[in-house]
N, C-alpha and C. Protein backbone atom coordinates (compact mmCIF):
# COMPACT_ATOMS: atom_id res chain seq x y z
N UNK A 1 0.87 -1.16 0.00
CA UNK A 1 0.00 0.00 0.00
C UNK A 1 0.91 1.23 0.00
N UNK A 2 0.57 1.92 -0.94
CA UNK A 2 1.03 3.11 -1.07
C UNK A 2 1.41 4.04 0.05
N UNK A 3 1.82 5.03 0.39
CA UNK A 3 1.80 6.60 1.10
C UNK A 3 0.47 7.19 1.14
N UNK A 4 0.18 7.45 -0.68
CA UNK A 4 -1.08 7.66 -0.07
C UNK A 4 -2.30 7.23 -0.53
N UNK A 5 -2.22 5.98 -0.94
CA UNK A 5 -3.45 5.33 -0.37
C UNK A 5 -3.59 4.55 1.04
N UNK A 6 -3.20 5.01 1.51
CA UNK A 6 -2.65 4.85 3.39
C UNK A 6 -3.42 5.79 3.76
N UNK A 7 -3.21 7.17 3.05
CA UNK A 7 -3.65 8.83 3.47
C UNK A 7 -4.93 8.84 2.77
N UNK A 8 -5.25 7.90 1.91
CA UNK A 8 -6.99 7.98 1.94
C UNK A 8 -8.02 7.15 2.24
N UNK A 9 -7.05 5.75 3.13
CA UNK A 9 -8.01 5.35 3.74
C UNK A 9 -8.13 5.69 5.24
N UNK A 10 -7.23 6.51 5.13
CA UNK A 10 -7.50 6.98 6.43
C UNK A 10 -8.34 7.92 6.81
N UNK A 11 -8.15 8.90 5.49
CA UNK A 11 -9.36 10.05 5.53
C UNK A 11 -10.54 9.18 5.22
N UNK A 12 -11.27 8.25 4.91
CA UNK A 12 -12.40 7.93 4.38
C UNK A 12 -12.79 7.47 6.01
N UNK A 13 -11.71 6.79 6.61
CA UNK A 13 -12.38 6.41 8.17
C UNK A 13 -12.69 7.53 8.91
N UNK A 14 -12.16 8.49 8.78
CA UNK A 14 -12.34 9.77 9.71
C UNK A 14 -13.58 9.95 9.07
N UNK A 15 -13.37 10.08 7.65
CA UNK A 15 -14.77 10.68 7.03
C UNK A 15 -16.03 10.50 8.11
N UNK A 16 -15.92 8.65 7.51
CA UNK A 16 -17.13 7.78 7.92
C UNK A 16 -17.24 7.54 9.32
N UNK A 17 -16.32 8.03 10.37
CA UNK A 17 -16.60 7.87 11.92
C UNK A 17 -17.32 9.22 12.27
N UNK A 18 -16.79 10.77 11.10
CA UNK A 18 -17.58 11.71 11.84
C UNK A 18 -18.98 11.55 11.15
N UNK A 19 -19.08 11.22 10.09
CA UNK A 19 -20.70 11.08 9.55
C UNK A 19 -21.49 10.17 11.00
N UNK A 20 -20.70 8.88 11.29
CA UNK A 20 -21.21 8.10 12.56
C UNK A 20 -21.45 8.94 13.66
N UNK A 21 -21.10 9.71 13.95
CA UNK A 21 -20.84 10.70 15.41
C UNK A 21 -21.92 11.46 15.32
N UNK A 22 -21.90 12.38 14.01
CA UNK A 22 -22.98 13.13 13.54
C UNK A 22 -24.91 12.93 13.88
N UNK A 23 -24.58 11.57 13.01
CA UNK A 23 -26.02 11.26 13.43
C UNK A 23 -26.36 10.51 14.47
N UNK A 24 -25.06 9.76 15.33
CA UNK A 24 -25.38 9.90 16.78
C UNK A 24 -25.95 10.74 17.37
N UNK A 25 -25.09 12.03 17.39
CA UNK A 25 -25.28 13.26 18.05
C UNK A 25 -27.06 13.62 17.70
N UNK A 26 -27.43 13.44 16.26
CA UNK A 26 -28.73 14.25 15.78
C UNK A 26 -29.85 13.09 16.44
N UNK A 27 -29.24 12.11 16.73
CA UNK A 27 -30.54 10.69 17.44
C UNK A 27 -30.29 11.44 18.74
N UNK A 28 -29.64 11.15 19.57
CA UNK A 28 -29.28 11.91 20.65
C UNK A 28 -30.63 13.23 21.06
N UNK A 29 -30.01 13.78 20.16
CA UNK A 29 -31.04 14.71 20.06
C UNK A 29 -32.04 14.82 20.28
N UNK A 30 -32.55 14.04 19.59
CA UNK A 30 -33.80 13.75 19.26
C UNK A 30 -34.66 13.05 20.48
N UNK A 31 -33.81 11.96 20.82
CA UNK A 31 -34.85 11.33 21.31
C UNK A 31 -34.79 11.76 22.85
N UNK A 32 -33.84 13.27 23.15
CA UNK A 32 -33.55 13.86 24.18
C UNK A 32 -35.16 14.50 24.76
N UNK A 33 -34.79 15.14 23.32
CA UNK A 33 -36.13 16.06 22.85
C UNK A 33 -38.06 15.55 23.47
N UNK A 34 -37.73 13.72 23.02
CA UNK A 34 -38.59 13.31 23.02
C UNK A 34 -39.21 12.84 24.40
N UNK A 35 -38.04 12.42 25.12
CA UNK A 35 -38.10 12.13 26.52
C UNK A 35 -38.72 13.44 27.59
N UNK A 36 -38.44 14.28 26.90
CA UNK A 36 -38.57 15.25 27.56
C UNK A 36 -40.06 16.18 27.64
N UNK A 37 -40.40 16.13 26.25
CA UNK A 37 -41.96 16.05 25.97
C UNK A 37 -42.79 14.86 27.15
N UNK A 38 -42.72 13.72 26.77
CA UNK A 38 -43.15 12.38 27.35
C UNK A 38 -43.09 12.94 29.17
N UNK A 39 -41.74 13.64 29.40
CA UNK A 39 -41.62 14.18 31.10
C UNK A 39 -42.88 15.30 31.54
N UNK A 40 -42.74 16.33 30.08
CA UNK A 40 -43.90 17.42 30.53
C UNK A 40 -45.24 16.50 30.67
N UNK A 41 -45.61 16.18 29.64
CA UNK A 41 -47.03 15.42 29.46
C UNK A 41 -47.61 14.40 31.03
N UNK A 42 -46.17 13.63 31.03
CA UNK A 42 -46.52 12.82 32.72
C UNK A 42 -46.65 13.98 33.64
N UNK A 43 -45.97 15.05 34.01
CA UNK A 43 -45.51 15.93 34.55
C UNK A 43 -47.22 16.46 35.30
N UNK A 44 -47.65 17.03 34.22
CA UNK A 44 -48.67 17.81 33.92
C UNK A 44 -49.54 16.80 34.23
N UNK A 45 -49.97 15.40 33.91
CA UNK A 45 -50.86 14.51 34.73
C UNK A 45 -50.80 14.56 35.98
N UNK A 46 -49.45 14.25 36.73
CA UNK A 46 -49.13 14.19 37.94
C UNK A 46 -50.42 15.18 38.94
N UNK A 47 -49.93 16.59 38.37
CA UNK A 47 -50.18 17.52 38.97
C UNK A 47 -51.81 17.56 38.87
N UNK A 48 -52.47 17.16 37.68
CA UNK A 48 -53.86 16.86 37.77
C UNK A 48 -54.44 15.72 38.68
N UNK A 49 -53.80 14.54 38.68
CA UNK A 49 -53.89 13.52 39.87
C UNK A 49 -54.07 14.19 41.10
N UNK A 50 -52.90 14.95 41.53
CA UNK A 50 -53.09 15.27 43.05
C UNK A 50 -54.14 16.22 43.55
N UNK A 51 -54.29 17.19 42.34
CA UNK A 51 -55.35 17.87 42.84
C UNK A 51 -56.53 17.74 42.82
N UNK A 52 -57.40 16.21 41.97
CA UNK A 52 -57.72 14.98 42.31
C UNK A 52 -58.06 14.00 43.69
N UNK A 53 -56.66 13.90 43.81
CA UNK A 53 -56.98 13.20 45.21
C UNK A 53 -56.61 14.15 46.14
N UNK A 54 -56.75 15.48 46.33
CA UNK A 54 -56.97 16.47 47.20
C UNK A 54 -58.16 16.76 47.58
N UNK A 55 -59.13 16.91 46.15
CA UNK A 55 -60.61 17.16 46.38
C UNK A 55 -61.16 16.07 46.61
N UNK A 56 -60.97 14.55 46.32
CA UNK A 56 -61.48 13.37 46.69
C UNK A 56 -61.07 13.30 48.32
N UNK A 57 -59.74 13.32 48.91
CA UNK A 57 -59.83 13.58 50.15
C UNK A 57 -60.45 14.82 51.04
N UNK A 58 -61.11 15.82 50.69
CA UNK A 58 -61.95 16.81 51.72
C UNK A 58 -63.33 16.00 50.97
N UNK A 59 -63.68 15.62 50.20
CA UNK A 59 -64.70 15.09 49.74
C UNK A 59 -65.24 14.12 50.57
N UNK A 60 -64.39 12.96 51.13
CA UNK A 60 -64.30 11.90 51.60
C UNK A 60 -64.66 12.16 53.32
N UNK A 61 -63.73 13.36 53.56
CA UNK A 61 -63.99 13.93 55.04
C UNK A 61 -65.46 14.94 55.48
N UNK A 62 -65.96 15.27 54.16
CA UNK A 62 -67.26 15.94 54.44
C UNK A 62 -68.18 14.81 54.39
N UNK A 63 -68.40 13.85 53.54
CA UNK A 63 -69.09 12.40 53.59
C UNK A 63 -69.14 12.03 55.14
N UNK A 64 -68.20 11.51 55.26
CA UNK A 64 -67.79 10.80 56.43
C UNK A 64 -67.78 11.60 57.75
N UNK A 65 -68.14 12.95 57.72
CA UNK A 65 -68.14 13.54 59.32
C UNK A 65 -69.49 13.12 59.88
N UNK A 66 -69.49 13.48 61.21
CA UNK A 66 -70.42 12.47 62.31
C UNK A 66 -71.71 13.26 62.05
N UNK A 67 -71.91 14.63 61.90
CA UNK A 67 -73.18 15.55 61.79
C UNK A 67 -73.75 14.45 60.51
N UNK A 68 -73.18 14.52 59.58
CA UNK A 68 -73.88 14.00 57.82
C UNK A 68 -74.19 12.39 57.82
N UNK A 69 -73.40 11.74 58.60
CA UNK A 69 -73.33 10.34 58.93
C UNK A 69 -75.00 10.50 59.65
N UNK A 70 -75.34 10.72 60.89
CA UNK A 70 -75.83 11.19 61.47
C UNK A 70 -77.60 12.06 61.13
N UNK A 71 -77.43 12.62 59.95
CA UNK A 71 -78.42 13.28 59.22
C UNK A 71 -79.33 12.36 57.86
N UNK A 72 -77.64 11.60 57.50
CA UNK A 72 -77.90 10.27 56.92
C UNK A 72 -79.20 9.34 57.14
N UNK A 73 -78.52 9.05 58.37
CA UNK A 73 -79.00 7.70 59.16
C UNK A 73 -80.62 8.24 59.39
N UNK A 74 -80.91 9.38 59.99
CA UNK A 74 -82.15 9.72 60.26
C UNK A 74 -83.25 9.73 58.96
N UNK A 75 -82.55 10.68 58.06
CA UNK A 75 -83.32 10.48 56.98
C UNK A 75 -83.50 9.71 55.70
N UNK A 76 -82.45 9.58 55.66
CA UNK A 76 -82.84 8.40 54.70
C UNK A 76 -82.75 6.79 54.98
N UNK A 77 -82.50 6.45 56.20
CA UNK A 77 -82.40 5.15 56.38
C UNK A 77 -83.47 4.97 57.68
N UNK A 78 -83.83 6.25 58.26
CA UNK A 78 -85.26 6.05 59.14
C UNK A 78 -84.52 4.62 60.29
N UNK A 79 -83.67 5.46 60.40
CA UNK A 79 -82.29 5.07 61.88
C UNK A 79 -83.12 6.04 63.06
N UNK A 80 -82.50 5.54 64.23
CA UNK A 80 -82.93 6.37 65.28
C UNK A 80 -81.72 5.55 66.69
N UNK A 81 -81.94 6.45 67.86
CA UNK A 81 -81.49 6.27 68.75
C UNK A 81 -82.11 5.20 69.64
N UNK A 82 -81.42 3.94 70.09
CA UNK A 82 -82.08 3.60 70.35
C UNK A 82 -82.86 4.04 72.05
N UNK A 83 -84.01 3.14 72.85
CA UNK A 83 -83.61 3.87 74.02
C UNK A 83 -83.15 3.40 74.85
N UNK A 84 -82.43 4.19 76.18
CA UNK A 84 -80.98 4.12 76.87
C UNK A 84 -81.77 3.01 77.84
N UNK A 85 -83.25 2.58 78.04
CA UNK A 85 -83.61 1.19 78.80
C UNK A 85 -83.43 0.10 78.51
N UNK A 86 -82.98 0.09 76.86
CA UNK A 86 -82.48 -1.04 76.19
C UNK A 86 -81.34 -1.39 75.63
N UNK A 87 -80.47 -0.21 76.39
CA UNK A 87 -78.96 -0.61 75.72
C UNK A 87 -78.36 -1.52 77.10
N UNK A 88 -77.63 -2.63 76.53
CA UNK A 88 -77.29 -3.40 78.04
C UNK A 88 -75.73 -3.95 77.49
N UNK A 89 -74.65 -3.16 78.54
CA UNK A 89 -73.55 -3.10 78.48
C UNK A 89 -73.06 -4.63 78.80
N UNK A 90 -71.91 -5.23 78.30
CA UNK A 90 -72.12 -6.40 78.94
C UNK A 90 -70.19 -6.41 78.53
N UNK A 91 -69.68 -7.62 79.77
CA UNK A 91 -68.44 -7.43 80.13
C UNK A 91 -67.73 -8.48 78.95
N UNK A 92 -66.01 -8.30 79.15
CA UNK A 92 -65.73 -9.32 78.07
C UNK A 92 -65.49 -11.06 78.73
């Protein structure tokens, strides 16, 4: 092998390693790009979730307090107290 066909296969590897690098670099890129979209989009759910289960939890605590439990039971389930001559405590 010649001098310089030595000196042009050498330039053809440089060539063809920076063309390789290149569109590494432009995938790279890309799918930097893409991950990062995919981050906002979860991102932005996240934040709809919690404020979600923020209003499902005071939701859950206005349900469940003893007045509504209580207002419940009277009216629509026609509950009552029973009376205190017939409650009979009994030991374990």
């Amino acid at each position: 092998m010649t001098p310089a066909d030595r000196s042009r296969a050498i330039c053809a590897t440089l060539a063809a390693a920076v063309m390789v690098s290149a569109v590494a670099a432009v995938y790279a890129k890309h799918k930097s790009r893409k991950l990062f979209v995919e981050l906002q989009a979860l991102t932005a759910e996240r934040d709809r979730l919690e404020m979600d289960w923020g209003r499902l939890q005071i939701e859950q605590s206005t349900q469940a307090s003893y007045p509504r439990v209580e207002t419940v039971a009277r009216d629509k389930l026609a509950m009552h107290m029973p009376d205190p001559r017939g409650i009979e405590v009994t030991g374990r």
